[in-house]
PDB file of N, CA and C in Angstrom:
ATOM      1  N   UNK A   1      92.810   3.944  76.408  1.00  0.00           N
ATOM      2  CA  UNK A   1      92.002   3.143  75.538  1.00  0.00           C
ATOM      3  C   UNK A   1      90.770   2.654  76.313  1.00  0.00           C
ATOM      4  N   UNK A   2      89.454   2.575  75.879  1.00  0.00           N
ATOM      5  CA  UNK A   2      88.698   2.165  76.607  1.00  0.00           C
ATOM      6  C   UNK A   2      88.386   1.024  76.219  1.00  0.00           C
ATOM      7  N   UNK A   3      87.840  -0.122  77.514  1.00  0.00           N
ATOM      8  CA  UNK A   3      87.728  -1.078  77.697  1.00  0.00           C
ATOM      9  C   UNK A   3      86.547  -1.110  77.165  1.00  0.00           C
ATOM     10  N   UNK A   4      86.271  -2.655  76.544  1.00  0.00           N
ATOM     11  CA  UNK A   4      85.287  -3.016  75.806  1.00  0.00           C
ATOM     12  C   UNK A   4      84.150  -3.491  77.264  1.00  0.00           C
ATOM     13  N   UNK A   5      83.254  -3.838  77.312  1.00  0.00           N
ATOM     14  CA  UNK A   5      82.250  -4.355  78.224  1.00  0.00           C
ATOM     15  C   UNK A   5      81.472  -5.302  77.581  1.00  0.00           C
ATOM     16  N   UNK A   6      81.617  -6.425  78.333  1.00  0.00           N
ATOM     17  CA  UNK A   6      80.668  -7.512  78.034  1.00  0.00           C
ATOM     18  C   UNK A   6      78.811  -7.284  78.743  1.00  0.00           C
ATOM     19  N   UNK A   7      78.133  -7.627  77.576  1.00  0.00           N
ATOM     20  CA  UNK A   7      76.827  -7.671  78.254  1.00  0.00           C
ATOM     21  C   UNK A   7      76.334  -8.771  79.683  1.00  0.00           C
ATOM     22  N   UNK A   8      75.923  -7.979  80.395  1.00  0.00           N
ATOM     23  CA  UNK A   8      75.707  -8.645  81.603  1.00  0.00           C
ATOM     24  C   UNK A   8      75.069 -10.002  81.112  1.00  0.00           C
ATOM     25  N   UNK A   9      75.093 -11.064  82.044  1.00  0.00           N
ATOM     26  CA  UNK A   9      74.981 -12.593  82.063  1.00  0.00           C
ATOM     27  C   UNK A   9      73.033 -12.970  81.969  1.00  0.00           C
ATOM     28  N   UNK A  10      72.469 -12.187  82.956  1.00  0.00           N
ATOM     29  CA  UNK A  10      71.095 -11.976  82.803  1.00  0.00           C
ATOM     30  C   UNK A  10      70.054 -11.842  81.101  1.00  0.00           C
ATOM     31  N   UNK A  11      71.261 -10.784  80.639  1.00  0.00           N
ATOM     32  CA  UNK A  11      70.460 -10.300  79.029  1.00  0.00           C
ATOM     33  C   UNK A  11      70.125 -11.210  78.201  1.00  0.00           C
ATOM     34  N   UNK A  12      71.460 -12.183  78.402  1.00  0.00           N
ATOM     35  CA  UNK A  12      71.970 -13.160  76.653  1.00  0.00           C
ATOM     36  C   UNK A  12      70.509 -13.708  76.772  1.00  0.00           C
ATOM     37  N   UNK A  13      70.084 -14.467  77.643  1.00  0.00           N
ATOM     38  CA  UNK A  13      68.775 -15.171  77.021  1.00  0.00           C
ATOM     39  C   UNK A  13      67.373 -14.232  77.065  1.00  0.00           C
ATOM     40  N   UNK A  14      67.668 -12.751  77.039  1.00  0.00           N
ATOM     41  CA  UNK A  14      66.653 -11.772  76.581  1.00  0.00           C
ATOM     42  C   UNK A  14      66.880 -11.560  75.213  1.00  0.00           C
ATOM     43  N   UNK A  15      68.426 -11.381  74.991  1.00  0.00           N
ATOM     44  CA  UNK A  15      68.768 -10.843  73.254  1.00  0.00           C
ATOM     45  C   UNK A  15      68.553 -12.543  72.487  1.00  0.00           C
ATOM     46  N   UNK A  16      68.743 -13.933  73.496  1.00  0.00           N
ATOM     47  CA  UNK A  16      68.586 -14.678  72.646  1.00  0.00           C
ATOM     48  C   UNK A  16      67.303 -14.914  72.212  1.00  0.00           C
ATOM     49  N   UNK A  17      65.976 -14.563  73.253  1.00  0.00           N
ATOM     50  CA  UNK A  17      64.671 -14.547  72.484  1.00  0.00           C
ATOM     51  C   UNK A  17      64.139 -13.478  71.574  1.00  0.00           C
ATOM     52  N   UNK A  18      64.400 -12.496  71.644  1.00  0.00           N
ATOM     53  CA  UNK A  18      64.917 -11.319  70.487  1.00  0.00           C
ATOM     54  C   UNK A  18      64.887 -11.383  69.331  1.00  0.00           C
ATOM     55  N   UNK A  19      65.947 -12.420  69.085  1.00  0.00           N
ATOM     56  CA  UNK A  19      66.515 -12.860  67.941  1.00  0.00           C
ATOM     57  C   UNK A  19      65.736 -14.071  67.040  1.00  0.00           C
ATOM     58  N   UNK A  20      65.702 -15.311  68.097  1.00  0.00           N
ATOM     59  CA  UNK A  20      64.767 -15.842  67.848  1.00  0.00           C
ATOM     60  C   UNK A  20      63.343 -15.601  67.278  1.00  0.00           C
ATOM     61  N   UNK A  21      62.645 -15.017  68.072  1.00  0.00           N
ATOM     62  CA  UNK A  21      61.579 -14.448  67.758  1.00  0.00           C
ATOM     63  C   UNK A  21      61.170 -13.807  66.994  1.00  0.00           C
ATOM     64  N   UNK A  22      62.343 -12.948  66.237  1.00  0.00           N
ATOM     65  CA  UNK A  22      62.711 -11.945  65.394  1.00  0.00           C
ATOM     66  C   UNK A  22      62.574 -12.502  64.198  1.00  0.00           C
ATOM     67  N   UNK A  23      63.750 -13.629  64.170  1.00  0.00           N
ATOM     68  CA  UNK A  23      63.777 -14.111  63.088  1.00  0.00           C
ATOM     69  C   UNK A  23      62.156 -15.544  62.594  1.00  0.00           C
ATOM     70  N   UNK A  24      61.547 -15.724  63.295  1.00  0.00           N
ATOM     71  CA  UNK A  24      60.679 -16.478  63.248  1.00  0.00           C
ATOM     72  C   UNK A  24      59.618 -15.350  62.629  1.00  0.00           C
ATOM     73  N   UNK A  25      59.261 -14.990  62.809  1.00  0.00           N
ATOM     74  CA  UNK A  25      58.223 -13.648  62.256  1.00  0.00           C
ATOM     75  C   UNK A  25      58.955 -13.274  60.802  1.00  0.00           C
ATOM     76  N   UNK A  26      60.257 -13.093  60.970  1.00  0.00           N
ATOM     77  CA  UNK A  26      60.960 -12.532  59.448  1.00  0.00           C
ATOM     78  C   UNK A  26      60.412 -13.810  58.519  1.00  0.00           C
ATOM     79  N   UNK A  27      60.727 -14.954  58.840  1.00  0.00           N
ATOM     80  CA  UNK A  27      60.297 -16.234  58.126  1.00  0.00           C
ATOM     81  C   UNK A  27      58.345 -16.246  57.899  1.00  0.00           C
ATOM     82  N   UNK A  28      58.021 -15.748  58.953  1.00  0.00           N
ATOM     83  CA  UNK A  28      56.483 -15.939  58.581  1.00  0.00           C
ATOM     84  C   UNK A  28      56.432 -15.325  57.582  1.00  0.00           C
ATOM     85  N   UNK A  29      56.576 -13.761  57.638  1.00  0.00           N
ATOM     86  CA  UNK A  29      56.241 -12.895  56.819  1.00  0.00           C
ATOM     87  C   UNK A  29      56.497 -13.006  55.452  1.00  0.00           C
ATOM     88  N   UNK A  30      57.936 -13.714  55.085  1.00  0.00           N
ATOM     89  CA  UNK A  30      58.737 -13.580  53.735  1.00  0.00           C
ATOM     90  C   UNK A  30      57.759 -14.730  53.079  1.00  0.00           C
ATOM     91  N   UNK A  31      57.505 -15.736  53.888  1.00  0.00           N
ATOM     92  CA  UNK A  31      56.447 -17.166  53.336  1.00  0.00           C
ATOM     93  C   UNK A  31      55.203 -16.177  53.190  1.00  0.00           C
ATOM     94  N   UNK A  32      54.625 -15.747  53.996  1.00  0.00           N
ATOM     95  CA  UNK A  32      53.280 -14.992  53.447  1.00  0.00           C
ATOM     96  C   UNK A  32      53.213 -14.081  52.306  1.00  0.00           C
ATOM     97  N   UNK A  33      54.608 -13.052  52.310  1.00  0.00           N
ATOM     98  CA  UNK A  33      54.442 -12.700  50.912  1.00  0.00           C
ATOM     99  C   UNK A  33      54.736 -13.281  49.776  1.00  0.00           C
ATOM    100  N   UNK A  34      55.417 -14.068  49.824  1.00  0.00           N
ATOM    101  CA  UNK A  34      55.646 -15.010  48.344  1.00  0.00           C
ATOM    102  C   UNK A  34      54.236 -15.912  48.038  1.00  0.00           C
ATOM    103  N   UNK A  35      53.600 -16.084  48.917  1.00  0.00           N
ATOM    104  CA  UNK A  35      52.287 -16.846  48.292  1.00  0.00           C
ATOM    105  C   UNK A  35      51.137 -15.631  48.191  1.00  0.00           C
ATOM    106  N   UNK A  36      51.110 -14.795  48.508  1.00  0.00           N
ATOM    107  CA  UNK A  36      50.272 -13.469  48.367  1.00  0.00           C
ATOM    108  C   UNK A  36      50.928 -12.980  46.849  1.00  0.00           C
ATOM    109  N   UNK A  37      51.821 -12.714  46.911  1.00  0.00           N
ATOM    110  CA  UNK A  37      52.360 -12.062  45.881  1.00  0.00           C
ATOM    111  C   UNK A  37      52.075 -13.004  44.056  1.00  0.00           C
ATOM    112  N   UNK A  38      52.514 -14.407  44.732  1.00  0.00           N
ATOM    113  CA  UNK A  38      52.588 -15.746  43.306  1.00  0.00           C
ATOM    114  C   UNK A  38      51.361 -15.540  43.080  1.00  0.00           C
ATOM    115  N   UNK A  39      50.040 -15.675  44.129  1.00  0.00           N
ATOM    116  CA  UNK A  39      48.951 -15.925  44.165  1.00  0.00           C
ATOM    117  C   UNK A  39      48.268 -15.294  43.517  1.00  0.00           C
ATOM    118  N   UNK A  40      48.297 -13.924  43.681  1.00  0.00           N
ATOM    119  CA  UNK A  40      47.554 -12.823  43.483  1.00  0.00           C
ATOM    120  C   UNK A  40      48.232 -12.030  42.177  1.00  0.00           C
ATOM    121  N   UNK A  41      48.778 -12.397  41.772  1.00  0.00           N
ATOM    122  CA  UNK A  41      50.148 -11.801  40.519  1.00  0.00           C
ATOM    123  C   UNK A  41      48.909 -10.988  39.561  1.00  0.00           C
ATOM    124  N   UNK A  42      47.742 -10.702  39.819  1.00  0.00           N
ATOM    125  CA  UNK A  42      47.304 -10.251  38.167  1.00  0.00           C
ATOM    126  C   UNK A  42      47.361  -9.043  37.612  1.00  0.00           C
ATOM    127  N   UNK A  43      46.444  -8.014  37.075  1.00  0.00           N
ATOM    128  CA  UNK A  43      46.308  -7.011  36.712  1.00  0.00           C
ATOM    129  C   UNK A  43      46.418  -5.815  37.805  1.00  0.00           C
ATOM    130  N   UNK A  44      47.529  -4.961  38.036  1.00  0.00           N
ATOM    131  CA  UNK A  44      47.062  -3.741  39.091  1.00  0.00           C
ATOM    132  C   UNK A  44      47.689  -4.378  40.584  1.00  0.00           C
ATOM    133  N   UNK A  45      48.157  -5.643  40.667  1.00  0.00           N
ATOM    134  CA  UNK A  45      48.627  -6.035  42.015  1.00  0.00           C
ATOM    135  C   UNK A  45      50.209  -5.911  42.024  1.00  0.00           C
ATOM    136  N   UNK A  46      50.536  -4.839  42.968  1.00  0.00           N
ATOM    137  CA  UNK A  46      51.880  -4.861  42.697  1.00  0.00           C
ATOM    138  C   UNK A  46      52.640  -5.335  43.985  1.00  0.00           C
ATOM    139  N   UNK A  47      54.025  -5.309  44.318  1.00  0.00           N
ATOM    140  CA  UNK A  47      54.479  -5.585  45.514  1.00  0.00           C
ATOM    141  C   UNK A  47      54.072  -4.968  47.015  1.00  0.00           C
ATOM    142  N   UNK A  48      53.543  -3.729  46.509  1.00  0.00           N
ATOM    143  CA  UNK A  48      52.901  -2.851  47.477  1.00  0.00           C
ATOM    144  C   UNK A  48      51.607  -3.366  47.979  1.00  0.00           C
ATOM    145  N   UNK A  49      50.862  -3.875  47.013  1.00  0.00           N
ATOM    146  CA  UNK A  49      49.656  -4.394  46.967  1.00  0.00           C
ATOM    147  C   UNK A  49      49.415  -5.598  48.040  1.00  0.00           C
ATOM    148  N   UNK A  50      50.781  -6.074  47.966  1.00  0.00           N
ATOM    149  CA  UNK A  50      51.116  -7.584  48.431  1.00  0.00           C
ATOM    150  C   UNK A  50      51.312  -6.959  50.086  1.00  0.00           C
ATOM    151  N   UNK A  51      51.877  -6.119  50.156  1.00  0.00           N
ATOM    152  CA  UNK A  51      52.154  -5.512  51.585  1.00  0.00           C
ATOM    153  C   UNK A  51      51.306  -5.216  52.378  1.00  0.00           C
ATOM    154  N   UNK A  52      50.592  -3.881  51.313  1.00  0.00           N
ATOM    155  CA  UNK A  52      49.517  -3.575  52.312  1.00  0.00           C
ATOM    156  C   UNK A  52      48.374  -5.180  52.854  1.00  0.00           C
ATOM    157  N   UNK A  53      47.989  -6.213  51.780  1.00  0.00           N
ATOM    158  CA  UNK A  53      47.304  -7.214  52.058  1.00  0.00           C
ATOM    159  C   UNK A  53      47.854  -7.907  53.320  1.00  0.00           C
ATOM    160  N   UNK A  54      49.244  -8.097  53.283  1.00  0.00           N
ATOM    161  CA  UNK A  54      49.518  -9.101  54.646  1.00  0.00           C
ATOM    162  C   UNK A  54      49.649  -8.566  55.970  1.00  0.00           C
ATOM    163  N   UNK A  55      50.331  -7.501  55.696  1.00  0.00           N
ATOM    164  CA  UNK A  55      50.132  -6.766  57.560  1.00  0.00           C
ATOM    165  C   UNK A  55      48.867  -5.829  57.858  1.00  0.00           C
ATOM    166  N   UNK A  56      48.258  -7.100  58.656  1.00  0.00           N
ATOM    167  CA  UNK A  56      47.478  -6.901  58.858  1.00  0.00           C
ATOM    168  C   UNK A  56      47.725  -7.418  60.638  1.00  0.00           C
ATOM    169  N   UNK A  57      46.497  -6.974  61.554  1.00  0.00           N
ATOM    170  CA  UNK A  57      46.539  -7.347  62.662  1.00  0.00           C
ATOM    171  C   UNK A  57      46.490  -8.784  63.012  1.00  0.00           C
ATOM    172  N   UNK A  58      45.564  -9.332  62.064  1.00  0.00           N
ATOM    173  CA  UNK A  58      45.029 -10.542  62.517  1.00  0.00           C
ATOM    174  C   UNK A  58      46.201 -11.775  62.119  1.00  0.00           C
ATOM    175  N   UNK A  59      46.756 -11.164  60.956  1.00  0.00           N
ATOM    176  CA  UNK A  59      48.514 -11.822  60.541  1.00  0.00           C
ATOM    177  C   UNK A  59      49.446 -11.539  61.681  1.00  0.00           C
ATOM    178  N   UNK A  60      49.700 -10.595  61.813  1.00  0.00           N
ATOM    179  CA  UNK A  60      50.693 -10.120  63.438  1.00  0.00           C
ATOM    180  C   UNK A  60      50.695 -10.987  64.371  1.00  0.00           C
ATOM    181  N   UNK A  61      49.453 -10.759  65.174  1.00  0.00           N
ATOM    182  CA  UNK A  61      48.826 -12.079  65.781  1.00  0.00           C
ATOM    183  C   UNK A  61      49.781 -13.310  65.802  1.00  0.00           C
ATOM    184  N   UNK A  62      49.340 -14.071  64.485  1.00  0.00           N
ATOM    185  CA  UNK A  62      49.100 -15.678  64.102  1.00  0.00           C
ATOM    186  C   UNK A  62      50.548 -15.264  64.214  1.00  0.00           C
ATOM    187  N   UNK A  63      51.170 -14.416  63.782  1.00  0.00           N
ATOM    188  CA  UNK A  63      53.233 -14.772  63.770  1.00  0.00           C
ATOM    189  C   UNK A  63      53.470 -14.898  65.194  1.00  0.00           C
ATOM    190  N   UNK A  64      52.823 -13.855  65.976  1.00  0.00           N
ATOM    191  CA  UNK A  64      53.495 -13.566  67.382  1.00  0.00           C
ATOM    192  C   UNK A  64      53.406 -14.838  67.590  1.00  0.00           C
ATOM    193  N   UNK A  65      52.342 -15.182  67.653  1.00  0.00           N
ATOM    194  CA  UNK A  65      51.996 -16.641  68.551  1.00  0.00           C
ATOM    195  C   UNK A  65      52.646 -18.026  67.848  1.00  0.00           C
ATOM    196  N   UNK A  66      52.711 -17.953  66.684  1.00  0.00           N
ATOM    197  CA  UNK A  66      53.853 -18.781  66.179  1.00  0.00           C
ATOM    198  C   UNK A  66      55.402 -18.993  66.742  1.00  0.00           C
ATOM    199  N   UNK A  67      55.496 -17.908  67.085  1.00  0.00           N
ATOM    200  CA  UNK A  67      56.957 -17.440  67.280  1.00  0.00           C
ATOM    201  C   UNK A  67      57.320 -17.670  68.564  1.00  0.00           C
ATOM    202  N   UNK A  68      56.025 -17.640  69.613  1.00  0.00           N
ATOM    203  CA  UNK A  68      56.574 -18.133  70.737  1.00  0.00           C
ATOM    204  C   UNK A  68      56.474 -19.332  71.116  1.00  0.00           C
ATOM    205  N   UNK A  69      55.702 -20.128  70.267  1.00  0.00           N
ATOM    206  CA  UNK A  69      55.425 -21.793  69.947  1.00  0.00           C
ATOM    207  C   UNK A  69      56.889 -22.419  69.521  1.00  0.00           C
ATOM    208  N   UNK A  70      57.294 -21.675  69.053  1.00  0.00           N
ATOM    209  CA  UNK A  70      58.776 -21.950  68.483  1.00  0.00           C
ATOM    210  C   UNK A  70      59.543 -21.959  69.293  1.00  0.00           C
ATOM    211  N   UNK A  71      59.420 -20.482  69.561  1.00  0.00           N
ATOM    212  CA  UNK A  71      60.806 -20.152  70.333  1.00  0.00           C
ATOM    213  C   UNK A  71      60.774 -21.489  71.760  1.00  0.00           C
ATOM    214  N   UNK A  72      59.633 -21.309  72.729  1.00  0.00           N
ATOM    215  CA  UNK A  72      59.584 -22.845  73.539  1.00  0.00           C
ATOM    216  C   UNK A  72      59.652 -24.071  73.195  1.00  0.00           C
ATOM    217  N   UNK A  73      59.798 -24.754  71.996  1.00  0.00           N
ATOM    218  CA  UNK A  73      59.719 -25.723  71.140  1.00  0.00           C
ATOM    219  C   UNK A  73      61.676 -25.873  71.049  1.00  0.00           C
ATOM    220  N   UNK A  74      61.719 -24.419  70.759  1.00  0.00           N
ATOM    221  CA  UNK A  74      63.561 -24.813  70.307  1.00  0.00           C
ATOM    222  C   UNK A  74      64.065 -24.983  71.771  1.00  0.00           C
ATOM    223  N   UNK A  75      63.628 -23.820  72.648  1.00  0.00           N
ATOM    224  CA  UNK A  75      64.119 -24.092  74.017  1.00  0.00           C
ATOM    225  C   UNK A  75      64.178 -25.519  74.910  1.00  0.00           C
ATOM    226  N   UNK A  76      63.084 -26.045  74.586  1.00  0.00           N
ATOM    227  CA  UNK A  76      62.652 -27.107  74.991  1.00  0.00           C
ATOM    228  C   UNK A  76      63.755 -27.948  74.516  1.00  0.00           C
ATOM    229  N   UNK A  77      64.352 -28.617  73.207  1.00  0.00           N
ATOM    230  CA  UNK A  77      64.709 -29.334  73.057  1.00  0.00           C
ATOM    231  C   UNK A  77      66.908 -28.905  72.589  1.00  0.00           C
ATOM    232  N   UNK A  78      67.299 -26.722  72.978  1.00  0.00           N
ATOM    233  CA  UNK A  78      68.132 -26.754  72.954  1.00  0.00           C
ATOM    234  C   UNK A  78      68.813 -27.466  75.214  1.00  0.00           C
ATOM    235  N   UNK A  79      67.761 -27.617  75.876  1.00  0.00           N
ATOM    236  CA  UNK A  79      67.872 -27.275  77.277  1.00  0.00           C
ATOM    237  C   UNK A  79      68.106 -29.354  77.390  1.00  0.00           C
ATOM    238  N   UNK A  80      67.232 -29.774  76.337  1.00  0.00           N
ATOM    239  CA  UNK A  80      67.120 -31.501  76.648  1.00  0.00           C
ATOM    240  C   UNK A  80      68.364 -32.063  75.849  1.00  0.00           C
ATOM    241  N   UNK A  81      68.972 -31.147  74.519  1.00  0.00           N
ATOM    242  CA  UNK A  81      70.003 -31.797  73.959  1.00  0.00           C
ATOM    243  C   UNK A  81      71.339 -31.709  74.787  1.00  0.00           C
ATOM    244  N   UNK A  82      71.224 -30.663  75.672  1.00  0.00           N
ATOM    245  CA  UNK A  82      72.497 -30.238  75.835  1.00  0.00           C
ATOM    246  C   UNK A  82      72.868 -30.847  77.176  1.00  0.00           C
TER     247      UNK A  82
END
């Protein structure tokens, strides 16, 4: 039977910014399309419409850098709670 393997001790806080980060961008994005999408609802704008409008570079950007504002923001205060 083969033995399962735990991920080395080094990674967890690589996969934990990963994740983080990951999911902070998933949140930008889903907020940017729901107000692109409500916003813009008229004639000929479809969900696609809404897509191609938000990814864009200059959106990418503003998430990345959100995301690592965050991610040091949570760090900051999971490293002071604990």
């Amino acid at each position: 039977m083969a033995q399962l393997t735990r991920p080395q001790r080094h990674l967890r806080p690589v996969w934990r910014l990963i994740v983080e980060v990951a999911s902070i961008l998933f949140l930008f994005y889903s907020n940017l399309l729901m107000g692109e999408f409500t916003h813009a609802n008229g004639r000929g704008k479809t969900l696609g419409w809404a897509f191609h409008d938000i990814f864009t570079i200059t959106n990418f950007s503003i998430a990345l850098t959100s995301a690592a504002i965050g991610y040091v923001v949570f760090e900051f205060w999971r490293r002071k709670l604990a």
